[in-house]
C-alpha atoms as a PDB file:
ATOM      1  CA  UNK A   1      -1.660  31.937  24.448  1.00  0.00           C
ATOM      2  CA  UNK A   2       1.394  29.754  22.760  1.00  0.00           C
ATOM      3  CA  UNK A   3       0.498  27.393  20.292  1.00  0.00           C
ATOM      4  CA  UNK A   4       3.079  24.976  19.983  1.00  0.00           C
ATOM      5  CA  UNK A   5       4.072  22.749  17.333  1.00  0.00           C
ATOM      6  CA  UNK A   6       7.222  21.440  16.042  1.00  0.00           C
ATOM      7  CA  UNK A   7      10.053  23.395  15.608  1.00  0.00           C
ATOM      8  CA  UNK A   8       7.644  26.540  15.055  1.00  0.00           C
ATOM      9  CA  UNK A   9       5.356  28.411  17.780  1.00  0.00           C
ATOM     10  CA  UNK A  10       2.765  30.918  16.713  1.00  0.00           C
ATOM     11  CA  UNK A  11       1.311  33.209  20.013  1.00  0.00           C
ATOM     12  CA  UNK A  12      -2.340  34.115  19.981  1.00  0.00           C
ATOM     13  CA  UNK A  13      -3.991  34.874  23.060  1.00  0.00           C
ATOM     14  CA  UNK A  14      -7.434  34.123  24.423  1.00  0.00           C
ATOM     15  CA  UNK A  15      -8.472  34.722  27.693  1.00  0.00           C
ATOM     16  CA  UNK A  16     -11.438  33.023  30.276  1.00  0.00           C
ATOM     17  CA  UNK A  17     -14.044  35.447  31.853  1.00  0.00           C
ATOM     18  CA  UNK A  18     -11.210  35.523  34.744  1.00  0.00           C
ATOM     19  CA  UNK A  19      -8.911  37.104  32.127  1.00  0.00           C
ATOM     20  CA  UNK A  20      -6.262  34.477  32.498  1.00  0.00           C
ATOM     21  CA  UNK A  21      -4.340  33.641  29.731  1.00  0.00           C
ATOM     22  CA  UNK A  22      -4.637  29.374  28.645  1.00  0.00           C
ATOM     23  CA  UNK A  23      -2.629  27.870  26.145  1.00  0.00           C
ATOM     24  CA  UNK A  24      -3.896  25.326  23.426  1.00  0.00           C
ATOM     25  CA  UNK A  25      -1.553  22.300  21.942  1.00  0.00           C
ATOM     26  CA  UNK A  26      -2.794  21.910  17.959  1.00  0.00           C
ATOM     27  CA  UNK A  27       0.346  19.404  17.425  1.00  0.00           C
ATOM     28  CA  UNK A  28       1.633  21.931  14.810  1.00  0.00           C
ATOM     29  CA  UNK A  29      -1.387  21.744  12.783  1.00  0.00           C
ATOM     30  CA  UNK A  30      -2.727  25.277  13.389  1.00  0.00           C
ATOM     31  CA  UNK A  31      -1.328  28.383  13.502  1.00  0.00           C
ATOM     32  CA  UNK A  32      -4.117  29.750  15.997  1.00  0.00           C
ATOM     33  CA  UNK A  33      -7.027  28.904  18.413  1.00  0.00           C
ATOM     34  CA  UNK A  34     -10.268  30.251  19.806  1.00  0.00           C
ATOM     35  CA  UNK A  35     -11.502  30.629  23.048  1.00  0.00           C
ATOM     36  CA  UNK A  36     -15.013  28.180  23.726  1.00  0.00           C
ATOM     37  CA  UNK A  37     -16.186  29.410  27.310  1.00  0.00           C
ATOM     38  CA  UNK A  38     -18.412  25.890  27.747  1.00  0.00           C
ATOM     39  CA  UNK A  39     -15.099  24.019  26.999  1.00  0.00           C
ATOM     40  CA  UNK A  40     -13.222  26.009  29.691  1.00  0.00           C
ATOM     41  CA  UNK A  41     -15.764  25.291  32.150  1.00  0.00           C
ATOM     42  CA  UNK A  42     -16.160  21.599  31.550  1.00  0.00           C
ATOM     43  CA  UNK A  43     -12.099  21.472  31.938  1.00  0.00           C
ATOM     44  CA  UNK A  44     -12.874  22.777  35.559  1.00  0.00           C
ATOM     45  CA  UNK A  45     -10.852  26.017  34.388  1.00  0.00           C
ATOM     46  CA  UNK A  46      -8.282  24.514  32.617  1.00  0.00           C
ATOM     47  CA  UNK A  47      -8.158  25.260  28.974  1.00  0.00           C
ATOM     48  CA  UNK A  48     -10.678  26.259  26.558  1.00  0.00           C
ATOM     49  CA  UNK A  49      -8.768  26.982  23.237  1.00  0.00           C
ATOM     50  CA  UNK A  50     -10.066  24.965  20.152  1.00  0.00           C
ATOM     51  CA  UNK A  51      -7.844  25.264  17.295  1.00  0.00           C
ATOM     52  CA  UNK A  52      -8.665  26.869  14.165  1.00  0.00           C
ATOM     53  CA  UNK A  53      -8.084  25.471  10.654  1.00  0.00           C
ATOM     54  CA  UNK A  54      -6.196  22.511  11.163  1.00  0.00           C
ATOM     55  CA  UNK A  55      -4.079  21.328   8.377  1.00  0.00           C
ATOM     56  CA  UNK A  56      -2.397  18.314   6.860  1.00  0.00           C
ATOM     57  CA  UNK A  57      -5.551  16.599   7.063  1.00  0.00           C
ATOM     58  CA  UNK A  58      -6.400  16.347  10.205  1.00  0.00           C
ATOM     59  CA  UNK A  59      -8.720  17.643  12.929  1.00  0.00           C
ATOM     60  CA  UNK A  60     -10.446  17.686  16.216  1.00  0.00           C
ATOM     61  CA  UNK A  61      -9.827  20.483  19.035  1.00  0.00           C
ATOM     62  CA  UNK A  62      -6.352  19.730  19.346  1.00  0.00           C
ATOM     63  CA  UNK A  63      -5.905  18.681  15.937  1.00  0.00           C
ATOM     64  CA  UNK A  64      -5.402  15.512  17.309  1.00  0.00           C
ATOM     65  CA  UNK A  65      -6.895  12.936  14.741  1.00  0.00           C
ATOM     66  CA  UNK A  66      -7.038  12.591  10.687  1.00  0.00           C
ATOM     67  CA  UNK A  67      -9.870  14.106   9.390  1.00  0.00           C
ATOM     68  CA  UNK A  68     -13.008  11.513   7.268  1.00  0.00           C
ATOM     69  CA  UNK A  69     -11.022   9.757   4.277  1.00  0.00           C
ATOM     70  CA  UNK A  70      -7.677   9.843   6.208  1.00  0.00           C
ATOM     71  CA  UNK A  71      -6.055   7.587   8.879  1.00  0.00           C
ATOM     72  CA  UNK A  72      -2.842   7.853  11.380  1.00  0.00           C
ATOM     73  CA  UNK A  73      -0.248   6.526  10.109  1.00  0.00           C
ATOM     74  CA  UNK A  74       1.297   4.283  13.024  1.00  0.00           C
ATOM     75  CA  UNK A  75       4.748   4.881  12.138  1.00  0.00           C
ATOM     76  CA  UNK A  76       4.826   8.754  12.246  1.00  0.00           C
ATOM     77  CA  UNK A  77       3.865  10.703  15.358  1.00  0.00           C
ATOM     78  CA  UNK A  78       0.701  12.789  15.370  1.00  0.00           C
ATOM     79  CA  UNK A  79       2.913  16.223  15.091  1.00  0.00           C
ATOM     80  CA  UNK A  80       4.476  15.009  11.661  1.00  0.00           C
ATOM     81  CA  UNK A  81       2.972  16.472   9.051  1.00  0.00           C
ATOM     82  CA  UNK A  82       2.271  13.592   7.259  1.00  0.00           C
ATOM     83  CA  UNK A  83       1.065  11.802  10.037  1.00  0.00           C
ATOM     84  CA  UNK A  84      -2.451  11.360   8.416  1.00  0.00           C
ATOM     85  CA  UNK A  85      -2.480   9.387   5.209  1.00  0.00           C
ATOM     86  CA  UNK A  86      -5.166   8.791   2.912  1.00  0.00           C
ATOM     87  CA  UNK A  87      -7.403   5.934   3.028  1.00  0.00           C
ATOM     88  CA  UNK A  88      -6.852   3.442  -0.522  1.00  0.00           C
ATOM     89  CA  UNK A  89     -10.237   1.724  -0.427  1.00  0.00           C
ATOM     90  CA  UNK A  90     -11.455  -0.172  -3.308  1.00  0.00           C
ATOM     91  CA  UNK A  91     -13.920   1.652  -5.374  1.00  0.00           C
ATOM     92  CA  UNK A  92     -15.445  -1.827  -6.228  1.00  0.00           C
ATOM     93  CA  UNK A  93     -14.653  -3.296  -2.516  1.00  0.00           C
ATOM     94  CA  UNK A  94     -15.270  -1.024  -0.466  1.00  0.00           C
ATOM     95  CA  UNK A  95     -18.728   0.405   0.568  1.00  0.00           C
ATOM     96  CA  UNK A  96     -17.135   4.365   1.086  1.00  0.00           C
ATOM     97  CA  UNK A  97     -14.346   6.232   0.663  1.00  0.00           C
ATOM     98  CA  UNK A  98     -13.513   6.680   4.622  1.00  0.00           C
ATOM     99  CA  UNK A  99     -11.420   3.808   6.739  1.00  0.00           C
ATOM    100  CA  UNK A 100     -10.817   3.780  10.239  1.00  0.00           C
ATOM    101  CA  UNK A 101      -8.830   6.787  11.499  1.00  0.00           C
ATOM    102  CA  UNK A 102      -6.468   4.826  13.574  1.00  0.00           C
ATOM    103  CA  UNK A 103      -6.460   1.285  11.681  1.00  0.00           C
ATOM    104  CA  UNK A 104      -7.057   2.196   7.939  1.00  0.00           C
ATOM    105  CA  UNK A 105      -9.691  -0.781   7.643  1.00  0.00           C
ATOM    106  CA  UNK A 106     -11.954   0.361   4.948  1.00  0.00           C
ATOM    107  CA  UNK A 107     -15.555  -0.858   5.346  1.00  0.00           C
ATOM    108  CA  UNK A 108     -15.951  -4.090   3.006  1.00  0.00           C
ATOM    109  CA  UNK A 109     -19.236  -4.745   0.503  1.00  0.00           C
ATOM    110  CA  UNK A 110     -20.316  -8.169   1.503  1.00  0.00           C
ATOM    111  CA  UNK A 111     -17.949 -11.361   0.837  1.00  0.00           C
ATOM    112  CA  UNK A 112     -15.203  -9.259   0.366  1.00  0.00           C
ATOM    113  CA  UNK A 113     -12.243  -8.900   2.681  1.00  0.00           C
ATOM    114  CA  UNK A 114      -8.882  -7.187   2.744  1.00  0.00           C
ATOM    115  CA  UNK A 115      -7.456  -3.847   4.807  1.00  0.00           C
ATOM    116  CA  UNK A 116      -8.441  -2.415   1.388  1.00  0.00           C
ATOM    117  CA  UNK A 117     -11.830  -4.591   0.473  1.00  0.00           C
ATOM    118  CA  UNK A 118      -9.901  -5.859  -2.593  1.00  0.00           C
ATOM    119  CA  UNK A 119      -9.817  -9.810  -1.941  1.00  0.00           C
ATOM    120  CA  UNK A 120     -12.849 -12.399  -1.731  1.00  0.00           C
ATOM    121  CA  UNK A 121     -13.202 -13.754   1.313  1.00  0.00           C
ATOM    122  CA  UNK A 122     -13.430 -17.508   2.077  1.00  0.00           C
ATOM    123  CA  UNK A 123     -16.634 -19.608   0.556  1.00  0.00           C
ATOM    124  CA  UNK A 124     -17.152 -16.362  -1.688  1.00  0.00           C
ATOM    125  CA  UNK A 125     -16.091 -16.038  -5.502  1.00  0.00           C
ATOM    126  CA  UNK A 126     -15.446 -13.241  -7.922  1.00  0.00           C
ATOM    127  CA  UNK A 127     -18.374 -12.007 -10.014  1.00  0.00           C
ATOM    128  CA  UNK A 128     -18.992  -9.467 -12.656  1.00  0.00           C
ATOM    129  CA  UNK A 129     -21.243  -7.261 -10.554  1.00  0.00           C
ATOM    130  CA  UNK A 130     -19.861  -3.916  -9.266  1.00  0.00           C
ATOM    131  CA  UNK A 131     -22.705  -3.997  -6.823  1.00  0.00           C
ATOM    132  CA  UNK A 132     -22.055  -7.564  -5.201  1.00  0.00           C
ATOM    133  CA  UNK A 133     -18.778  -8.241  -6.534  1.00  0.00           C
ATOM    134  CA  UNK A 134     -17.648 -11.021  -4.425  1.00  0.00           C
ATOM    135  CA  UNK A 135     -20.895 -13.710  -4.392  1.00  0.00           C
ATOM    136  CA  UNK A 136     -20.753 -16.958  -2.257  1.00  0.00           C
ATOM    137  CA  UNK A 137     -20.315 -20.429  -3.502  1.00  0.00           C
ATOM    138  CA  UNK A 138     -23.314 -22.197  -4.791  1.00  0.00           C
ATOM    139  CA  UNK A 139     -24.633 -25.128  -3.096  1.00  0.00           C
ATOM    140  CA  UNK A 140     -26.365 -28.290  -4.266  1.00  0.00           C
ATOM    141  CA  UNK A 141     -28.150 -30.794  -2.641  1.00  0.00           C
ATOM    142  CA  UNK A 142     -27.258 -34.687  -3.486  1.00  0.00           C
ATOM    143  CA  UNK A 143     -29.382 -37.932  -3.159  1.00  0.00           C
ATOM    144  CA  UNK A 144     -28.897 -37.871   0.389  1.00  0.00           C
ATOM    145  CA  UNK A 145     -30.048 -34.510   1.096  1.00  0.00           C
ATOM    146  CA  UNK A 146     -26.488 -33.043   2.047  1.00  0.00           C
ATOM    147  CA  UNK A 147     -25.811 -29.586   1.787  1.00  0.00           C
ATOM    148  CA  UNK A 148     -22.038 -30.027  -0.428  1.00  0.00           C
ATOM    149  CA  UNK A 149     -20.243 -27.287  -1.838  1.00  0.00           C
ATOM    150  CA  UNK A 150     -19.975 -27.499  -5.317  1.00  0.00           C
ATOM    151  CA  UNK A 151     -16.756 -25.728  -5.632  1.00  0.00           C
ATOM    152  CA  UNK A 152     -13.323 -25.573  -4.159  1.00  0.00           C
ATOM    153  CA  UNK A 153     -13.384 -23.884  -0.862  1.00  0.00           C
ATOM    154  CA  UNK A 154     -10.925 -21.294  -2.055  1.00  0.00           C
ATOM    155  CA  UNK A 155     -10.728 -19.614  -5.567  1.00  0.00           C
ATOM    156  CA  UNK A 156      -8.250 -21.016  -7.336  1.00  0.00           C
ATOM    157  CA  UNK A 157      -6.469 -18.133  -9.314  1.00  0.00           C
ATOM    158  CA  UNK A 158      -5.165 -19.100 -13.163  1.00  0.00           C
ATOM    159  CA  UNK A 159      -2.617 -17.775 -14.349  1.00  0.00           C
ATOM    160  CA  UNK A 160      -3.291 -18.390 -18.018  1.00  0.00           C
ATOM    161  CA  UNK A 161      -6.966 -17.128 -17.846  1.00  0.00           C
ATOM    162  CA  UNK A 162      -8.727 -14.339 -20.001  1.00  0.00           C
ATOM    163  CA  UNK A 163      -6.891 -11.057 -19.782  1.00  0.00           C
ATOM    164  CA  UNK A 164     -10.286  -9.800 -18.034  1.00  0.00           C
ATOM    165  CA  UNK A 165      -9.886 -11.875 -15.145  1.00  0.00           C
ATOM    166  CA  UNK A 166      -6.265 -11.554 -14.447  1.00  0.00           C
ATOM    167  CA  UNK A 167      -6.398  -7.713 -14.146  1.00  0.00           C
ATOM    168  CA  UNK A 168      -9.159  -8.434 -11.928  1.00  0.00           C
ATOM    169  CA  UNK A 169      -8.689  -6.961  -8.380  1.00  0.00           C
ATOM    170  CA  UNK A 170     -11.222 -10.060  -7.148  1.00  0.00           C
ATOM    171  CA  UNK A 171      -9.245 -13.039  -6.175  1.00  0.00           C
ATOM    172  CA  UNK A 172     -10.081 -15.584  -3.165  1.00  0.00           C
ATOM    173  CA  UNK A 173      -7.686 -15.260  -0.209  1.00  0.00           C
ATOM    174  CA  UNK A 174      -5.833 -18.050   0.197  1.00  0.00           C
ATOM    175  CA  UNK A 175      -5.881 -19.287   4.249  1.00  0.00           C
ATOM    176  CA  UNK A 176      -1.980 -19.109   4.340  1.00  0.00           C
ATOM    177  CA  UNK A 177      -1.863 -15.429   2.531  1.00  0.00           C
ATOM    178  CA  UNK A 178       0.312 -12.519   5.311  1.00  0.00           C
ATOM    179  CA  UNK A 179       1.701  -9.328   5.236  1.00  0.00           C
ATOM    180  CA  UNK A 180       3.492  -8.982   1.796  1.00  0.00           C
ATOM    181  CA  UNK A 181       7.468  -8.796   2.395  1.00  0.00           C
ATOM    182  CA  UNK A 182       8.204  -7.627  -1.286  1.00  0.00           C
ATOM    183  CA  UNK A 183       5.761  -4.666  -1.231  1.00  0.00           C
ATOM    184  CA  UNK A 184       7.043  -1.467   1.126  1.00  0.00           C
ATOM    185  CA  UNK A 185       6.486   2.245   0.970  1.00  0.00           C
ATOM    186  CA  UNK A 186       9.821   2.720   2.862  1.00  0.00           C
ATOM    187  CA  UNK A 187      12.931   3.641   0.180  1.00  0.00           C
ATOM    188  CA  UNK A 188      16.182   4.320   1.941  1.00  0.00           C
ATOM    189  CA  UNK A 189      20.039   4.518   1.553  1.00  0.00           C
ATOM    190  CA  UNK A 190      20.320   1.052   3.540  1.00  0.00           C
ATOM    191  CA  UNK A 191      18.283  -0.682   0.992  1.00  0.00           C
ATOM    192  CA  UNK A 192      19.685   0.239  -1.765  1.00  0.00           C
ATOM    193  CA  UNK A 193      23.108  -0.541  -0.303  1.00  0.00           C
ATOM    194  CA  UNK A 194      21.966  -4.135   0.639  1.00  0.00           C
ATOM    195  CA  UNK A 195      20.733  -5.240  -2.859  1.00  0.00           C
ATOM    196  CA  UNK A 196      22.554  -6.407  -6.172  1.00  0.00           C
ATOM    197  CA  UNK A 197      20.603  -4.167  -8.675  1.00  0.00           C
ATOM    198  CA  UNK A 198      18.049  -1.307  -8.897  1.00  0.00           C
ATOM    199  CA  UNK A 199      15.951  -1.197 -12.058  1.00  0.00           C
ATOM    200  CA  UNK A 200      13.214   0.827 -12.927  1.00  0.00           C
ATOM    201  CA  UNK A 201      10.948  -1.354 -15.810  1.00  0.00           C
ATOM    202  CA  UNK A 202       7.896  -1.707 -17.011  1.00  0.00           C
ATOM    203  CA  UNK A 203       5.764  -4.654 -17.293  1.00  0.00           C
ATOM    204  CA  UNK A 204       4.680  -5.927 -20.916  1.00  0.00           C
ATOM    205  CA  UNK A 205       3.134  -8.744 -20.570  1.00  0.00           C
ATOM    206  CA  UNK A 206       3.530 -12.476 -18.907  1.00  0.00           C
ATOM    207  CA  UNK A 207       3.383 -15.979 -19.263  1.00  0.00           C
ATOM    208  CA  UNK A 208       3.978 -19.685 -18.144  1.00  0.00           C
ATOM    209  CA  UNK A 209       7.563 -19.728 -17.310  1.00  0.00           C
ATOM    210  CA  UNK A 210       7.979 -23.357 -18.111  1.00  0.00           C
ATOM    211  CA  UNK A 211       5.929 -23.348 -21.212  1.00  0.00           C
ATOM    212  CA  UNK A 212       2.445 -24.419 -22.569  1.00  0.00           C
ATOM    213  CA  UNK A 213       2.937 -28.136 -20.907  1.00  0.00           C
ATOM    214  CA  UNK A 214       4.913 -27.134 -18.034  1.00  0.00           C
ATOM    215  CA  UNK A 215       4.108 -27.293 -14.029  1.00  0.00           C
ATOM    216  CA  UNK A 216       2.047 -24.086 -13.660  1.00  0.00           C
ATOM    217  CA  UNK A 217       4.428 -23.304 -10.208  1.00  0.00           C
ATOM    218  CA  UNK A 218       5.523 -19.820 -11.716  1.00  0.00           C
ATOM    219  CA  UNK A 219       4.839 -16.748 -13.612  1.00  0.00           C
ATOM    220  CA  UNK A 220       6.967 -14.994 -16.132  1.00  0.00           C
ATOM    221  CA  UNK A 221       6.715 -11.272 -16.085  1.00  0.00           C
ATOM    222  CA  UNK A 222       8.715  -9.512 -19.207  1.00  0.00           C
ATOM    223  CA  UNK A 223       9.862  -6.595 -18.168  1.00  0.00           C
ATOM    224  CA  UNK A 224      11.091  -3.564 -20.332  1.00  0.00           C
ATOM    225  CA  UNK A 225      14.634  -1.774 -18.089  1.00  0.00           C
ATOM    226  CA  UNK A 226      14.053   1.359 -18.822  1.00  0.00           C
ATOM    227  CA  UNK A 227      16.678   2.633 -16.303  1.00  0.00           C
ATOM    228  CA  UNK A 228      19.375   0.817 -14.286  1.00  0.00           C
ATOM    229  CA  UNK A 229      20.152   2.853 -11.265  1.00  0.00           C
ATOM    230  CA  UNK A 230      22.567  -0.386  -9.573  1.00  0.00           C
ATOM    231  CA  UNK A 231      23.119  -3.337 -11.526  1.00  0.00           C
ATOM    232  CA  UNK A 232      25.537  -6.348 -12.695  1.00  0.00           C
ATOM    233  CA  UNK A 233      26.381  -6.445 -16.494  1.00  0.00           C
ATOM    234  CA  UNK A 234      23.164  -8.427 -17.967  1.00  0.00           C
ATOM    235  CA  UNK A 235      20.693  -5.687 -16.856  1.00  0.00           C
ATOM    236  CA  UNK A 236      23.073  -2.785 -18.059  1.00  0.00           C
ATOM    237  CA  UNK A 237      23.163  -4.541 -21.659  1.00  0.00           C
ATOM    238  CA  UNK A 238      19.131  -5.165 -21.375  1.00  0.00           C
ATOM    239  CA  UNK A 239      18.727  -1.681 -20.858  1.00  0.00           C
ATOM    240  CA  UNK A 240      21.250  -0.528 -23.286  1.00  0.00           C
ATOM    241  CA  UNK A 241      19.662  -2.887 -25.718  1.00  0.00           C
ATOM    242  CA  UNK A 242      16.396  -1.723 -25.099  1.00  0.00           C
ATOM    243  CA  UNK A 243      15.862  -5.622 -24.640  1.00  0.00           C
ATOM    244  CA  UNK A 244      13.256  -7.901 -22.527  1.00  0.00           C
ATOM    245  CA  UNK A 245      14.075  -9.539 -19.547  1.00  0.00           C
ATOM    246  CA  UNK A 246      12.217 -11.967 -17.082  1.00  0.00           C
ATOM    247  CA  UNK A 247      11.003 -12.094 -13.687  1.00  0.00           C
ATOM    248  CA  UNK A 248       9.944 -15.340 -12.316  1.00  0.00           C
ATOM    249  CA  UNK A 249       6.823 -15.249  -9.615  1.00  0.00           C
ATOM    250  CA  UNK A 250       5.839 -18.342  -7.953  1.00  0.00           C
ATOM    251  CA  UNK A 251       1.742 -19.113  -9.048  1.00  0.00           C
ATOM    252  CA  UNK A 252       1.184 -19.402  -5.036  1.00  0.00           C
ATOM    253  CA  UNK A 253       2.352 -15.704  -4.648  1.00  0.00           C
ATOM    254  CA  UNK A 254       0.044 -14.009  -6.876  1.00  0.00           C
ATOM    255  CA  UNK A 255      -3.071 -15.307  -5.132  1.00  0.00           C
ATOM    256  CA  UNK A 256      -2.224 -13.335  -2.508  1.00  0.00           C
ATOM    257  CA  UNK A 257      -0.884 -10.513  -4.886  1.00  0.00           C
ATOM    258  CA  UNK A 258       2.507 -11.019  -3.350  1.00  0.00           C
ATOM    259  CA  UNK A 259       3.622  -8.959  -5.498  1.00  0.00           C
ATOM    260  CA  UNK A 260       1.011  -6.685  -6.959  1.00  0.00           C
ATOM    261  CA  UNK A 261       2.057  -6.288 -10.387  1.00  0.00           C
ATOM    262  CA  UNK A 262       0.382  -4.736 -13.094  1.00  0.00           C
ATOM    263  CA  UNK A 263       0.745  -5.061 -16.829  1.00  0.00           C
ATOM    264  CA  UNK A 264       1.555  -1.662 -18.772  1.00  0.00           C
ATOM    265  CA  UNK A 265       2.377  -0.175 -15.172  1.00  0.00           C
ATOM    266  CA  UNK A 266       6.414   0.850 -14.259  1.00  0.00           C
ATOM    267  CA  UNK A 267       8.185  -0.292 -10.893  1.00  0.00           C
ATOM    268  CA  UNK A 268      11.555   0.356  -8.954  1.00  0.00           C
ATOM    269  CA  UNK A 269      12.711  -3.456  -8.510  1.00  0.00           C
ATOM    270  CA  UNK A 270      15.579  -3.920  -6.179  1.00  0.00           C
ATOM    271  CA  UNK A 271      16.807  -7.271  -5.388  1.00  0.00           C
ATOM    272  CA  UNK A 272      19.865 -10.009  -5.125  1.00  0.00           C
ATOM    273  CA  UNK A 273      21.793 -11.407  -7.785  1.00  0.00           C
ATOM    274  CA  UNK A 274      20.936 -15.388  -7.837  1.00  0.00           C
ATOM    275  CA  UNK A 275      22.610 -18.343  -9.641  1.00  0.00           C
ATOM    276  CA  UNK A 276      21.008 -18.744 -12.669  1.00  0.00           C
ATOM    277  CA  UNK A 277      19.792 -18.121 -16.329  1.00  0.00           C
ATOM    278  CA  UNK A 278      20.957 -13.826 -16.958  1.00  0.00           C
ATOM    279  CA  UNK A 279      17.428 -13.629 -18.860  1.00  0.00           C
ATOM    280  CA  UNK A 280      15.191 -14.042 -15.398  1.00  0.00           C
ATOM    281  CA  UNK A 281      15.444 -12.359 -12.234  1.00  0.00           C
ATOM    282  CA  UNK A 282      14.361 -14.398  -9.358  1.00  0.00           C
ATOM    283  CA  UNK A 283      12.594 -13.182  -6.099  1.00  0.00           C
ATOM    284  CA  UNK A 284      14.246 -13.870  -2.936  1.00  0.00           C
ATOM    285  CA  UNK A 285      14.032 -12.494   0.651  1.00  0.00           C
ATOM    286  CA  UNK A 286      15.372  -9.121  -0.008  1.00  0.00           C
ATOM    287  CA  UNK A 287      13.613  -8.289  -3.251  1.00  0.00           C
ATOM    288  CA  UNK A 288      11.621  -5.157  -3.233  1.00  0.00           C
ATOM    289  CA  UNK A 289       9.056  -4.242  -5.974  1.00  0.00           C
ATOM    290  CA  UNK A 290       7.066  -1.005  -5.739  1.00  0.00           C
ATOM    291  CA  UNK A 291       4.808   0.803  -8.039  1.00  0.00           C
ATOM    292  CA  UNK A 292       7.066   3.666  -9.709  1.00  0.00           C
ATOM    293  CA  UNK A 293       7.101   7.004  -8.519  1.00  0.00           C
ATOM    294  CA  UNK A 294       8.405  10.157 -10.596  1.00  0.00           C
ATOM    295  CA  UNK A 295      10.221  11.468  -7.899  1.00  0.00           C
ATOM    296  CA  UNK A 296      12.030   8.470  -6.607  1.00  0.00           C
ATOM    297  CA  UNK A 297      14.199   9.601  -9.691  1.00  0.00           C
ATOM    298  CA  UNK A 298      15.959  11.981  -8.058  1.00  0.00           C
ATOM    299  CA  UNK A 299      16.320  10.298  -4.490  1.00  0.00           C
ATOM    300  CA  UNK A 300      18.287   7.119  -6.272  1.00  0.00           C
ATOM    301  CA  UNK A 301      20.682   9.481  -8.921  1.00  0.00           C
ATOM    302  CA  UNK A 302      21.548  10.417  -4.954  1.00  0.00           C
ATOM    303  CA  UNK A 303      22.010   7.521  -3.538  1.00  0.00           C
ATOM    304  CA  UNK A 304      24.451   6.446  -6.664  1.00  0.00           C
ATOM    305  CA  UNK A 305      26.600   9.124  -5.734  1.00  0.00           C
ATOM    306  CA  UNK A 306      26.539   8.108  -1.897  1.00  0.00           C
ATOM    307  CA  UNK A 307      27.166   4.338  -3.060  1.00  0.00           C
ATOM    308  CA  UNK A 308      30.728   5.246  -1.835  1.00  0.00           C
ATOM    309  CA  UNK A 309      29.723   5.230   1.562  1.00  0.00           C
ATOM    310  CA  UNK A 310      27.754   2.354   1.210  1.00  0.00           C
ATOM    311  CA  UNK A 311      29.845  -0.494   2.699  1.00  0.00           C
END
C-alpha cells in the first residue's frame, strides 16, 4: 500500500483477508499504516489502513485533525506540516489547556471572554482571584426598589493606574472592540517593501502623552531602537544614539489591546512615516507591531538586500 503525502511517498503494504492490496492517505503525516479488519469491513471493502504515528501534531486514522492542545490553522492546508498550531489559552482565562480543533476557541472561566479567555466580558469586572478572575458588577437596590448597576456598564481601562493593573491581562471589552489590524503573524517581502521604517525596540516604560493635565486620548510608549532594519534619518540617529523615542497609542486602542504591548518586552515595528514631531511615531493603517522573534533577524538582513527589487 502507498502512503502518500506531499512531495514524499513511503510504500507499506497491508492486505484484507481477500489479500488485496488498499492504500491509506495520512496527509503526509505518517510514514506507515496498519491494517484494522473491522475498519475494512465497515468501509464495505474499501480501505482499512489506520496510520501509525502521526506527526506534526496531529492525529486521527488519516491523520486528518490536530491532536488535544492543537487546532487547524485555517490558512494552511491539512498536508502542511504546520497545519496544526498550538492552542494560546490563558492560564488565568481559560478553564484548560485544549481549544477547539478547528476554531481555536479556548473554553472561558466564567465572565471572561476572548478567542483566548483573556478579556472580561460585558457587566463583569477584573478581580484579584485566579479562580474567578473576571466577577460581575455589583448591584444595589435604591428607595424605589430598582435593581441599578452601580458601575459603568463597561470597565473603563486607566491608563495612569497602578503598575499591577496595567500589566493586567483582565480588561472589559469594549462593545466596538474587532479583529486587531496592527497585530499579524504574517512577515513578508511585500510588507516590508510597503512601509517607511522597520525597527526592532524594546519597550521601557509609558506615559500620558500630553502630560499630567492633558486629555487622556493617548498613550506614550518609550521605546529603546535597538536595531533599524529600514528607516528615515531620526530612527538611525536614535539607534545610533542609543536614545528614546515615542510611540503614540490612542487610550481607546488599548482597551481592546489594539496593540498588545508589553513593558520590558522587544517588538519588530514597521510602519509609515507621518507629519510630525521626529521624537513620536504615530500608528496609522499600515503599522505593524509584533512581539519579537530571534529568528526574524535573519529573514529582514534578507529582505535589506532584496530592497532592490522592492519597487
Amino acid at each position: 500500500m502507498t502512503i502518500l503525502g506531499g512531495t514524499a511517498s513511503v510504500t507499506h503494504t497491508v492486505r484484507s483477508n481477500a489479500h488485496q492490496a488498499e492504500s491509506c492517505q495520512c496527509n503526509g503525516h505518517a510514514r506507515k499504516c496498519r491494517f484494522n479488519l473491522d475498519l475494512y469491513k465497515m468501509s464495505g471493502r474499501v480501505s482499512g489502513g489506520v496510520c501509525i504515528d502521526c506527526r506534526h501534531d496531529t492525529t486521527g486514522r488519516h491523520c486528518h485533525y490536530c491532536r488535544e492542545g492543537f487546532y487547524k490553522d485555517p490558512t494552511k492546508p491539512i498536508s502542511h506540516k504546520k497545519t496544526c498550531k498550538p492552542c494560546d489559552c490563558h492560564p488565568i482565562g481559560s478553564s484548560g489547556k485544549s481549544c477547539n480543533h478547528t476554531t481555536g476557541q479556548c473554553t472561558c472561566k466564567e465572565g471572561v471572554t476572548g478567542l483566548n479567555c483573556n478579556r472580561c466580558a460585558r457587566g463583569y469586572q477584573q478581580s484579584r482571584s485566579h479562580i474567578a478572575p473576571c466577577i460581575k458588577i455589583p448591584r444595589v437596590i435604591n428607595i424605589n426598589h430598582q435593581a441599578q448597576n452601580t458601575a459603568p456598564e463597561s470597565y473603563q481601562y486607566d491608563p495612569d493606574a497602578s503598575e499591577s493593573t496595567k500589566e493586567s491581562e483582565y480588561r472589559a471589552e469594549p462593545a466596538d472592540c474587532g479583529k486587531c489590524k496592527f497585530d499579524t503573524k504574517r512577515l513578508n517581502l511585500n510588507k516590508f517593501c510597503k512601509r517607511d521604517y522597520a525597527i526592532m525596540a524594546k519597550v521601557t516604560g509609558r506615559t500620558t502623552a500630553g502630560g499630567k493635565n492633558a486629555p487622556r486620548d493617548e498613550v506614550r510608549f518609550n521605546l529603546q531602537v535597538q536595531s533599524v532594519f529600514k528607516s528615515n534619518g531620526p530612527l538611525l540617529l536614535a539607534s545610533q544614539r542609543k536614545s528614546s523615542i515615542g510611540l503614540l497609542v490612542p487610550t481607546k486602542n488599548l482597551g481592546c489591546r489594539c496593540p498588545n504591548i508589553k513593558i520590558n518586552k522587544s517588538y519588530l515595528i514597521l510602519g509609515m512615516d507621518a507629519k510630525g514631531s521626529p521624537e513620536n511615531l504615530q500608528l496609522g493603517p499600515k503599522t505593524i507591531i509584533i512581539e519579537w522573534k530571534d529568528d526574524w533577524n535573519r529573514r529582514l538582513r534578507r529582505y535589506q538586500q532584496q530592497a532592490g527589487s522592492c519597487y
